[in-house]
Protein backbone atom coordinates (compact mmCIF):
# COMPACT_ATOMS: atom_id res chain seq x y z
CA UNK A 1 124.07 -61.97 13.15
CA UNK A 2 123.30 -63.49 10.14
CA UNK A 3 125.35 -63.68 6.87
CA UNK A 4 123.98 -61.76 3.48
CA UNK A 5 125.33 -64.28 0.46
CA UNK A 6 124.44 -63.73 -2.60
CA UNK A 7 121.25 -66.43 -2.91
CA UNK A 8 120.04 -64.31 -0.10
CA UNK A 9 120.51 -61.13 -1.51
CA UNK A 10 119.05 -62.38 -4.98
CA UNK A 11 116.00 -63.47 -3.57
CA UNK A 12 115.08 -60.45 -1.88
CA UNK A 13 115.80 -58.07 -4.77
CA UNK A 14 113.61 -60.57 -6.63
CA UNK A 15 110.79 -60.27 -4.06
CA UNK A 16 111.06 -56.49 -4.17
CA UNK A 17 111.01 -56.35 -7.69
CA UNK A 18 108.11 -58.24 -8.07
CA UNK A 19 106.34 -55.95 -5.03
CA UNK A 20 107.80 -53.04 -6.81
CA UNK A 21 105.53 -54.36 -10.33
CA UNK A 22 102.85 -55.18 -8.38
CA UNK A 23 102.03 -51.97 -6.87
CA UNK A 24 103.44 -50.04 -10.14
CA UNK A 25 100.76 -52.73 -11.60
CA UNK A 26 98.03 -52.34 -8.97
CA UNK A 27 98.64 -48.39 -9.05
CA UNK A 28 98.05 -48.24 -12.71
CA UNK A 29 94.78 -49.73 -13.13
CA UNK A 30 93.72 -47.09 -9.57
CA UNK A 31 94.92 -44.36 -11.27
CA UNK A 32 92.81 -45.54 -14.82
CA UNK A 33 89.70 -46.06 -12.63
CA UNK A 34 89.84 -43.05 -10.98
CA UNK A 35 90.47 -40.92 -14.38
CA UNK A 36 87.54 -43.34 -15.84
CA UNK A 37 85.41 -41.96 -12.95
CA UNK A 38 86.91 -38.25 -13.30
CA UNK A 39 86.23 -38.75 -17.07
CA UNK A 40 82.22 -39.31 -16.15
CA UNK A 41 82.25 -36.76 -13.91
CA UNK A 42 83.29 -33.87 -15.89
CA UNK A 43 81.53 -35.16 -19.14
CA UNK A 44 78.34 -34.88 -17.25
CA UNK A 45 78.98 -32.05 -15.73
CA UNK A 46 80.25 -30.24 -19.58
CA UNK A 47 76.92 -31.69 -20.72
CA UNK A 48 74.85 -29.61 -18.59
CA UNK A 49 76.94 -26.39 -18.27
CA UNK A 50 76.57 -27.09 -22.30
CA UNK A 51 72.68 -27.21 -22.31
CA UNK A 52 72.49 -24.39 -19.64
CA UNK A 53 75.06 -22.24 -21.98
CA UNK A 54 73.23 -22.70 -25.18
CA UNK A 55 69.44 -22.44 -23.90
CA UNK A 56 71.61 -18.62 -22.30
CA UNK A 57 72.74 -18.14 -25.83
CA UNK A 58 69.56 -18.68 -26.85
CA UNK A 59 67.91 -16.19 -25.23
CA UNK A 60 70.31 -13.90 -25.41
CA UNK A 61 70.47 -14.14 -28.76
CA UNK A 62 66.54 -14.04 -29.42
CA UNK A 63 66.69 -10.70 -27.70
CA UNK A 64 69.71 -9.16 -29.24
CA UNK A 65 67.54 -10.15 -32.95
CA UNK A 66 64.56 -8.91 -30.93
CA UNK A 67 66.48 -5.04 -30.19
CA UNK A 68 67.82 -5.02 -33.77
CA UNK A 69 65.10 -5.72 -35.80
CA UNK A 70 64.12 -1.41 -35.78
CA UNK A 71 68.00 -1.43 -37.88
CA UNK A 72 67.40 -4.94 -40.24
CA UNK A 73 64.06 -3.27 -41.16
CA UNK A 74 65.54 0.07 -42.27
CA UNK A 75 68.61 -1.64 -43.83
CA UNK A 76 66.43 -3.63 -46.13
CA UNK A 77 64.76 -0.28 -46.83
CA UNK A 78 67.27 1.21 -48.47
CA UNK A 79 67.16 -0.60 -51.05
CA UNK A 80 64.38 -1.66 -53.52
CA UNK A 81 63.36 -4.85 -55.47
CA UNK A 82 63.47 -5.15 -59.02
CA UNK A 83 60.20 -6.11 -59.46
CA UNK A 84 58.87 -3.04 -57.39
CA UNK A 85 61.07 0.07 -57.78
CA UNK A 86 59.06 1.73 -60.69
CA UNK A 87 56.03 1.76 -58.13
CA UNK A 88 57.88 2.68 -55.33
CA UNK A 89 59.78 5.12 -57.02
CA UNK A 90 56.57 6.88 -59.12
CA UNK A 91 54.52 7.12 -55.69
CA UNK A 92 57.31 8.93 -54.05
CA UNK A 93 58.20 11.23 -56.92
CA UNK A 94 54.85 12.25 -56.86
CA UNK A 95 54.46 12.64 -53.15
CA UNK A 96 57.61 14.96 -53.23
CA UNK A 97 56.59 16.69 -56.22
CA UNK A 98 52.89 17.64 -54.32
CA UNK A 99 54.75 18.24 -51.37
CA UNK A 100 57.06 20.88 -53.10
CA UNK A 101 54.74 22.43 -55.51
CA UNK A 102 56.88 21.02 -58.68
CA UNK A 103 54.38 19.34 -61.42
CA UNK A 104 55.59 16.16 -62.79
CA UNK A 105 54.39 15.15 -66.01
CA UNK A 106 55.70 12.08 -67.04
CA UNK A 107 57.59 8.95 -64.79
CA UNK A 108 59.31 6.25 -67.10
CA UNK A 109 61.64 3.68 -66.70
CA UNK A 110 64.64 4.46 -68.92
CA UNK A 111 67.89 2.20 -69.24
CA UNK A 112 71.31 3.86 -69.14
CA UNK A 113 74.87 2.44 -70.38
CA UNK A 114 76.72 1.30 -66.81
CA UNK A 115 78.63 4.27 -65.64
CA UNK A 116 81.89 4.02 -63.24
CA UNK A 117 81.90 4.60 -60.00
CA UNK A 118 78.66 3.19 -59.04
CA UNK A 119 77.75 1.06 -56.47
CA UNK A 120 79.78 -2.02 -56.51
CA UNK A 121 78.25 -4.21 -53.98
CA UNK A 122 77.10 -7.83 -54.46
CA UNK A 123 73.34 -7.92 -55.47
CA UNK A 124 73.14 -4.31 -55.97
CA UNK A 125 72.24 -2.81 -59.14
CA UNK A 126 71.12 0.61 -60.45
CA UNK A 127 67.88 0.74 -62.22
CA UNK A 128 66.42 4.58 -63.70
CA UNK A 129 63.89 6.20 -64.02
CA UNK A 130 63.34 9.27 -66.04
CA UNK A 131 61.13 12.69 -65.12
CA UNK A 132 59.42 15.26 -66.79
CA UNK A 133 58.86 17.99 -65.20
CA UNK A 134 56.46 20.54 -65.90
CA UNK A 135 58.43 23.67 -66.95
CA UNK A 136 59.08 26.43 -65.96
CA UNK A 137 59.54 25.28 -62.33
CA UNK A 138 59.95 27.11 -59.10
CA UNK A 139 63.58 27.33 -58.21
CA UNK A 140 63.19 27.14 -54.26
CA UNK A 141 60.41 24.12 -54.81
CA UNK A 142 63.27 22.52 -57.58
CA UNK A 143 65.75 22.55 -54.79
CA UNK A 144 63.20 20.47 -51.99
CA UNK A 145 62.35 18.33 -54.57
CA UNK A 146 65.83 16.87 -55.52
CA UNK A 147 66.51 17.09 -51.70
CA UNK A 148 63.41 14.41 -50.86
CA UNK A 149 64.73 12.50 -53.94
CA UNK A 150 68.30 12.48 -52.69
CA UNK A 151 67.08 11.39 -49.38
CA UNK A 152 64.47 8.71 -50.42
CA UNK A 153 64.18 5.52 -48.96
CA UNK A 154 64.95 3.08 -50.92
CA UNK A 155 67.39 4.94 -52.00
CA UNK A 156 67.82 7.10 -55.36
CA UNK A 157 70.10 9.51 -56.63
CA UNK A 158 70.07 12.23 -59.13
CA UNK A 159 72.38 11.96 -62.33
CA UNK A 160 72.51 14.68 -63.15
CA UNK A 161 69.90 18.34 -63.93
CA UNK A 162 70.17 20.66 -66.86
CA UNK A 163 68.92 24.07 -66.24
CA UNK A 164 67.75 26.87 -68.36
CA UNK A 165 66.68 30.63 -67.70
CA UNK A 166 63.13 31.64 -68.13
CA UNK A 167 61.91 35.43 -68.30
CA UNK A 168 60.64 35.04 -64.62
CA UNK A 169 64.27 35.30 -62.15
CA UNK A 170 62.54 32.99 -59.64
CA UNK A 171 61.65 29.95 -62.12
CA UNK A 172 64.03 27.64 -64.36
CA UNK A 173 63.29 25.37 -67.02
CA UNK A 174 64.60 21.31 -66.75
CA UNK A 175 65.27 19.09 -69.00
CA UNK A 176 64.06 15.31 -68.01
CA UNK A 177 65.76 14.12 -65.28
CA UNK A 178 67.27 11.14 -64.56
CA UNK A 179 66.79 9.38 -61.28
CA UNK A 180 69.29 6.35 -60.51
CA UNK A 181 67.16 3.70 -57.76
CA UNK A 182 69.32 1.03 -56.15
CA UNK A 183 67.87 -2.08 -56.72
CA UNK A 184 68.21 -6.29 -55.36
């Protein structure tokens, strides 16, 4: 049998060692190549799913705009422009007033000092309008008539209605009223 001194024994550990860095050496750059290649791989591969995922989104999304467009329409009509509202306003005081049997005599755009509690929302303002009505007025008709106004589109509110009795129990006399329109 043959002896193990310690030249022996050096050189061997030394041989192993450098084995041992080799492969830890040889392993590394394997293990880099592969994740290069893995790398490639899944980069392509996120690079279509991503293409495939957004021309899906948007589709999807062209028909969810496509289903809501009924609801964007009737949002924006809730509201009028300030350029238009008078118009808007007059032709469907008017309508409401033939439709009811209450006369109107006069429409006019009136300013009012800004009152709390109104709409506070960006963009949104309150513009007015002022109505004469034809008195005495039918008290029935009076009550459709502020009920088309109250549920206009765009939309405009009453501020408020003085009322007066006439000799006939079925009529009342108004003073002007003042219609609020929400305006952008």
């Amino acid at each position: 049998m043959k002896k193990f001194d310690s030249t022996y024994l050096r050189t061997i550990l030394a041989i192993t060692m450098v084995i041992t860095l080799g492969g830890f050496v040889g392993g590394f750059y394997y293990a880099q190549d592969q994740l290069i290649t893995f790398a490639k791989e899944v980069s392509q591969t996120s690079a279509e799913l991503d293409k495939k995922d957004t021309n899906q989104a948007q589709t999807g999304l062209s028909s969810t705009l496509a289903t809501l467009k009924p609801s964007v329409d009737k949002a924006a009509s809730f509201i009028a422009t300030t350029d238009t509202y008078l118009n808007a306003a007059s032709r469907d005081i008017n309508k409401y007033g033939a439709s009811t049997g209450v006369e109107i005599s006069e429409i006019s755009p009136t300013q009012l000092t800004a009152t709390p509690g109104g709409i506070s929302a960006t963009g949104i303002q309150s513009s007015y309008v002022r109505v004469v009505l034809k008195s005495p007025v039918d008290f029935v008709g009076l009550v459709k008539f502020i009920k088309a106004i109250e549920t206009n589109l765009p939309k405009m509110k009453l501020k408020g209605i003085n009322l007066s009795r006439t000799a006939d129990p079925n009529k009342v006399a108004v003073e002007p009223l003042i219609v609020e329109v929400y305006t952008k």
